[in-house]
C-alpha atoms as a PDB file:
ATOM      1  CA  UNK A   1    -148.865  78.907  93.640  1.00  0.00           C
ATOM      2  CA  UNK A   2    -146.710  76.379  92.380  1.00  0.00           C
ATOM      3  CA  UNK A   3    -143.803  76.762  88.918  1.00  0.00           C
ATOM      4  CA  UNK A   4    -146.068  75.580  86.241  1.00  0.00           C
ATOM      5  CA  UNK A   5    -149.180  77.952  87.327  1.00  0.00           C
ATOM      6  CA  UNK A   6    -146.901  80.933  87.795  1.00  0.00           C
ATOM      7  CA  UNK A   7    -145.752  80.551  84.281  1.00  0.00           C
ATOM      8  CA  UNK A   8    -149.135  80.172  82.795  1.00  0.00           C
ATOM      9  CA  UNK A   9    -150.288  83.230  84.574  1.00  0.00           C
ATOM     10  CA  UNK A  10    -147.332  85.089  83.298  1.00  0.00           C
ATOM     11  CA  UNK A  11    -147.797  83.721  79.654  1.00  0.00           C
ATOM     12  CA  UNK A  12    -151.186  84.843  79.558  1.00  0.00           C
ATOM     13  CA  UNK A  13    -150.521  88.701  80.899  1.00  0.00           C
ATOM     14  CA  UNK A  14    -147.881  88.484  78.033  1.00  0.00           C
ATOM     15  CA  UNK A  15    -150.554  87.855  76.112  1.00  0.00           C
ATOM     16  CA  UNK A  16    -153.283  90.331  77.336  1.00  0.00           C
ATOM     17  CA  UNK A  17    -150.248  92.789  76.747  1.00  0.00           C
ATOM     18  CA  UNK A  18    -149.813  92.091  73.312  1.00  0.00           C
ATOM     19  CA  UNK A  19    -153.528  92.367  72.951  1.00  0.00           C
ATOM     20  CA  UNK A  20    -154.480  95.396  74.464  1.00  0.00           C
ATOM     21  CA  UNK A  21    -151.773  96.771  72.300  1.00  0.00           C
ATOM     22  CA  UNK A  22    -153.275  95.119  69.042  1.00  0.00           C
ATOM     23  CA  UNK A  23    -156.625  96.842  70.468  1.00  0.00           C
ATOM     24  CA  UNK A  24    -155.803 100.139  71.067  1.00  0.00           C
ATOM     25  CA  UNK A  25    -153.613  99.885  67.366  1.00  0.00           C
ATOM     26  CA  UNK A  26    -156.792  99.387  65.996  1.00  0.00           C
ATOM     27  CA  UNK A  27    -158.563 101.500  67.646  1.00  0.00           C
ATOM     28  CA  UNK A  28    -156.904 104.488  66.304  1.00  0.00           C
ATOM     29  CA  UNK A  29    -156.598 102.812  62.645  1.00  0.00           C
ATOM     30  CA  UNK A  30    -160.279 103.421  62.871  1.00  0.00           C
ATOM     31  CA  UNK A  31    -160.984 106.395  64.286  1.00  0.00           C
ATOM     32  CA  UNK A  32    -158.332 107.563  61.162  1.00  0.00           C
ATOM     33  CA  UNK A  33    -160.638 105.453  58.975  1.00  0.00           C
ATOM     34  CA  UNK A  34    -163.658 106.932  59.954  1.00  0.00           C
ATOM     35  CA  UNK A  35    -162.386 110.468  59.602  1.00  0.00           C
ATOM     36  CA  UNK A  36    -161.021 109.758  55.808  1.00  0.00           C
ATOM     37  CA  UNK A  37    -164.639 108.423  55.422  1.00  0.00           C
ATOM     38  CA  UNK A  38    -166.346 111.734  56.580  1.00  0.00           C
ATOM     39  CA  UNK A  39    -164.078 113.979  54.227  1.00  0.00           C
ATOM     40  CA  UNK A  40    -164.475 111.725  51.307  1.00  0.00           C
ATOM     41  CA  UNK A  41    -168.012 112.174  51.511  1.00  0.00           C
ATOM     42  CA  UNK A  42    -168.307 115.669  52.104  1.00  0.00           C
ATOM     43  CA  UNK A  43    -165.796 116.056  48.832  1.00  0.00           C
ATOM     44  CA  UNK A  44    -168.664 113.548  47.226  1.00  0.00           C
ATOM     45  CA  UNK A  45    -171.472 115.819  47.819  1.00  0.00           C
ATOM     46  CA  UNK A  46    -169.750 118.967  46.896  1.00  0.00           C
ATOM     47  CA  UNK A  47    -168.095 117.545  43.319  1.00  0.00           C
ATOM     48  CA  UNK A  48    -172.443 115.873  43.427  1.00  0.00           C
ATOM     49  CA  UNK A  49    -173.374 120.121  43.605  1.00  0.00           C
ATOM     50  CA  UNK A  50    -170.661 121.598  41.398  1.00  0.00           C
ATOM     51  CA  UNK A  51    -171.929 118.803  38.436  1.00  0.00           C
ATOM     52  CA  UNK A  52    -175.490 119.998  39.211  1.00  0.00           C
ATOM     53  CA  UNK A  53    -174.859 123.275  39.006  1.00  0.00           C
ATOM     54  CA  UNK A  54    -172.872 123.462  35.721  1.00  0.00           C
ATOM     55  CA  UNK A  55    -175.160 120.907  33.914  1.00  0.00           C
ATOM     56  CA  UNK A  56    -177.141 122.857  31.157  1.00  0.00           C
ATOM     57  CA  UNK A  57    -180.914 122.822  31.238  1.00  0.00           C
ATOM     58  CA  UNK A  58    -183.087 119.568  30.426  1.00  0.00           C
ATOM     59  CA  UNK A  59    -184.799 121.187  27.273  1.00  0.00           C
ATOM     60  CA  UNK A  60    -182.715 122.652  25.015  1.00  0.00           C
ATOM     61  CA  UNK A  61    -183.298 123.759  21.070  1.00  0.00           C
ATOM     62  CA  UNK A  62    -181.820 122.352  18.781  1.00  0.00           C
ATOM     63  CA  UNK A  63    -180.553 125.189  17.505  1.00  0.00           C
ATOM     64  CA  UNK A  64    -178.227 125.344  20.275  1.00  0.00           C
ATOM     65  CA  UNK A  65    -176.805 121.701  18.761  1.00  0.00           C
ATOM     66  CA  UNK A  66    -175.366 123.849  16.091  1.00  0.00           C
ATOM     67  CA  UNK A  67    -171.894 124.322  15.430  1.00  0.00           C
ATOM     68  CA  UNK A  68    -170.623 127.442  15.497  1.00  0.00           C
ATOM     69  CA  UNK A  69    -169.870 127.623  11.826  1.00  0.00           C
ATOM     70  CA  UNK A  70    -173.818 127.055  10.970  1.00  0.00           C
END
């Protein structure tokens, strides 16, 4: 293996180093990503329930529109 191929192997394991680090940076960027997700949308369906819940019946009386002071 002559000078000029020696270097061009060793530039491009530089370079597969530098990627497999950029990879496995990633990597864990979204595996963090995709565990923010999950808890955001668990937290979504329970505020979803506690609104449901505490939301008054569909048919109300009037009556109910009142102000206290009627």
């Amino acid at each position: 293996m002559n000078t000029a191929d020696s270097e061009r192997l060793t530039q491009l394991e530089i370079k597969i180093s530098y990627l497999d680090d950029l990879v496995e940076t990633l990597n864990t960027m979204v595996a963090r990503q995709h565990d923010q997700i999950a808890m955001l949308i668990h937290e979504v369906a329970q505020l979803r329930q506690r609104n449901d819940e505490s939301q008054p019946p569909a048919f109300r009386s009037l009556r109910d529109e009142l102000p206290p002071h009627y």
